[in-house]
C-alpha atoms as a PDB file:
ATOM      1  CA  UNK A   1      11.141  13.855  27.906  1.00  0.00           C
ATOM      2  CA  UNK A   2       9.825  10.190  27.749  1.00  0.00           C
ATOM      3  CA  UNK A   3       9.435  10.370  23.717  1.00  0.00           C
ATOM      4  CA  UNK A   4      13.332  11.511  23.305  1.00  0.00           C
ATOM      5  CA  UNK A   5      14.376   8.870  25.627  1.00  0.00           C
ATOM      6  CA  UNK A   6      12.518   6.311  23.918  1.00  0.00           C
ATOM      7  CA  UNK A   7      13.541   7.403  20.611  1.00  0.00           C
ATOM      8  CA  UNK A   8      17.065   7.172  22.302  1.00  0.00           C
ATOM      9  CA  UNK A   9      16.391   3.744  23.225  1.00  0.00           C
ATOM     10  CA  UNK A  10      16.487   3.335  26.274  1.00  0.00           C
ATOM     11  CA  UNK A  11      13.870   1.887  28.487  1.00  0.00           C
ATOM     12  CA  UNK A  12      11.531   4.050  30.787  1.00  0.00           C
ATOM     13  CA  UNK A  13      10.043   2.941  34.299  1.00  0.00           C
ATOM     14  CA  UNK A  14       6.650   4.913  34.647  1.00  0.00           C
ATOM     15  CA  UNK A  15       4.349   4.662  37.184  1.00  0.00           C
ATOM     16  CA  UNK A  16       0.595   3.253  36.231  1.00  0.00           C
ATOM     17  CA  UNK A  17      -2.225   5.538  36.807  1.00  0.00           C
ATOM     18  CA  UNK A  18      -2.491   6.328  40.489  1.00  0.00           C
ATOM     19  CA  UNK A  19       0.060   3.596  40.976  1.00  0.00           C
ATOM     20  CA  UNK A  20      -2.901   1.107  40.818  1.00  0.00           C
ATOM     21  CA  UNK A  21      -0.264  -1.529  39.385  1.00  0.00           C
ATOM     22  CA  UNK A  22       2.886  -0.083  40.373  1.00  0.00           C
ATOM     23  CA  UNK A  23       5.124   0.709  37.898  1.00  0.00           C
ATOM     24  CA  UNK A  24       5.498  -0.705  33.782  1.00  0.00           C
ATOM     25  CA  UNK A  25       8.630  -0.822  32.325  1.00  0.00           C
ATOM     26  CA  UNK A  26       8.463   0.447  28.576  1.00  0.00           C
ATOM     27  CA  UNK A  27      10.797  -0.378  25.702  1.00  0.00           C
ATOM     28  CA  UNK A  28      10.554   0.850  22.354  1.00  0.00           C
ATOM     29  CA  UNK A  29      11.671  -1.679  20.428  1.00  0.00           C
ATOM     30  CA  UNK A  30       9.187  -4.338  22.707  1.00  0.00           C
ATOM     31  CA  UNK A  31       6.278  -1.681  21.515  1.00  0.00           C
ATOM     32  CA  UNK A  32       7.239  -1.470  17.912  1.00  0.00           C
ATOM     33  CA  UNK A  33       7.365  -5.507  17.546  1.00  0.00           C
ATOM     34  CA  UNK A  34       4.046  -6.023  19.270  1.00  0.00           C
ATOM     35  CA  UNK A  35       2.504  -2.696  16.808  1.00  0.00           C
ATOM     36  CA  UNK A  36       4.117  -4.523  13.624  1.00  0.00           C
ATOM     37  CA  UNK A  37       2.207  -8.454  14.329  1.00  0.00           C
ATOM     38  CA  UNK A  38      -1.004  -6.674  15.120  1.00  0.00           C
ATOM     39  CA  UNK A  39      -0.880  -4.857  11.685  1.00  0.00           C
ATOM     40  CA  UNK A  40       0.461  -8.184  10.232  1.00  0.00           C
ATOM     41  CA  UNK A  41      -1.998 -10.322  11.866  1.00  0.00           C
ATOM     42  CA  UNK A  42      -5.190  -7.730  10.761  1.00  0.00           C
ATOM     43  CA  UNK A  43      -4.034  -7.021   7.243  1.00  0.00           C
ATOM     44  CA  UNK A  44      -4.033 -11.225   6.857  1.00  0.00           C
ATOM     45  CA  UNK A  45      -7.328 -11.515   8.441  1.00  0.00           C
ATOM     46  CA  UNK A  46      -8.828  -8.736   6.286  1.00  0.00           C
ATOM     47  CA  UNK A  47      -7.380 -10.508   3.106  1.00  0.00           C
ATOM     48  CA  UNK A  48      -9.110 -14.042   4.134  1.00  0.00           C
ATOM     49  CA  UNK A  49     -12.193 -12.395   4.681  1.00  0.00           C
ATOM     50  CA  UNK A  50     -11.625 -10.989   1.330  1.00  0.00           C
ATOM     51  CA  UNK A  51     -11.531 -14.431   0.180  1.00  0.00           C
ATOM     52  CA  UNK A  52     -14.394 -15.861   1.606  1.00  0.00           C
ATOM     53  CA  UNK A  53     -16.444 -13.780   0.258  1.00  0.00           C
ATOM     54  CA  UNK A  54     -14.819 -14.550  -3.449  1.00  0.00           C
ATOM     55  CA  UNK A  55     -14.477 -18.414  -3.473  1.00  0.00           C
ATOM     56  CA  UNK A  56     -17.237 -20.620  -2.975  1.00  0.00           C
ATOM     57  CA  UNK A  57     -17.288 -23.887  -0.800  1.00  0.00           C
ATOM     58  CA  UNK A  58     -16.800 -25.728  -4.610  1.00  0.00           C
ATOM     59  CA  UNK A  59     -13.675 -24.110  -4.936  1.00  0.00           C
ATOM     60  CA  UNK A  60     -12.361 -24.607  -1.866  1.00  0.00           C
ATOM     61  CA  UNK A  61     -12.912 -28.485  -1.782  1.00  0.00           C
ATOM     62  CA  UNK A  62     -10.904 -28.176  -5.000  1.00  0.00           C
ATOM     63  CA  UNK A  63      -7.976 -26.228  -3.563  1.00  0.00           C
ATOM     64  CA  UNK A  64      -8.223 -29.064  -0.573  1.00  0.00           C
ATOM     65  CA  UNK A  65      -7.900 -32.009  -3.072  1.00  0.00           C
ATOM     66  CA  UNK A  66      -5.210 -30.351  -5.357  1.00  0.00           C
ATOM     67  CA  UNK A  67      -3.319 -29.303  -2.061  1.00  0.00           C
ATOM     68  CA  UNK A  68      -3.793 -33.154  -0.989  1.00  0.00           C
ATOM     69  CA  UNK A  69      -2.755 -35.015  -4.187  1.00  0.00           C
ATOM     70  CA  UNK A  70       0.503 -32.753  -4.609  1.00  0.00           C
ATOM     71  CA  UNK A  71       1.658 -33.351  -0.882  1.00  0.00           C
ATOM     72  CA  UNK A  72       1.253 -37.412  -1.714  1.00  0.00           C
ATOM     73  CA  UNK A  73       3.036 -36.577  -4.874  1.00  0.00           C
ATOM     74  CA  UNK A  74       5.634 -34.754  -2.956  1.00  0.00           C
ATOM     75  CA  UNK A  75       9.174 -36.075  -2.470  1.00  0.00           C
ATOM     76  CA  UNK A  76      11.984 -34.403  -0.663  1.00  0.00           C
ATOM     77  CA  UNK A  77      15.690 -35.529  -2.427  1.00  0.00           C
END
């Protein structure tokens, strides 16, 4: 009964375990946006660690200095 009205969309009051905390107020669409950054936020940190292990302190001083010299060079118009 909870899952259909969740899929439904609406928004359930539930009580906590042994009503330690009272009640939580669950929203689908709350759940789903706070699911999607965690996935977003570990797929980004397994692709820097990827990195890391790749590029060596050299090239990242060179990445620094490029990224540095084209920000001076920058303009906006």
């Amino acid at each position: 009964m909870r899952q259909r009205a969740l899929e439904e969309g609406k928004m359930l009051l539930i009580p906590s375990p042994r009503l330690k905390t009272g009640f939580m107020l669950l929203n689908l669409s709350e759940i789903q946006k706070k699911l999607y950054r965690e996935a977003k936020r570990s797929k980004a940190e397994e692709a820097f660690n990827k990195l890391r292990k790749i590029i060596s302190s050299e090239d990242l001083g060179g990445i620094e200095r490029s990224s540095r010299e084209f920000r001076k060079g920058f303009k906006l118009r």
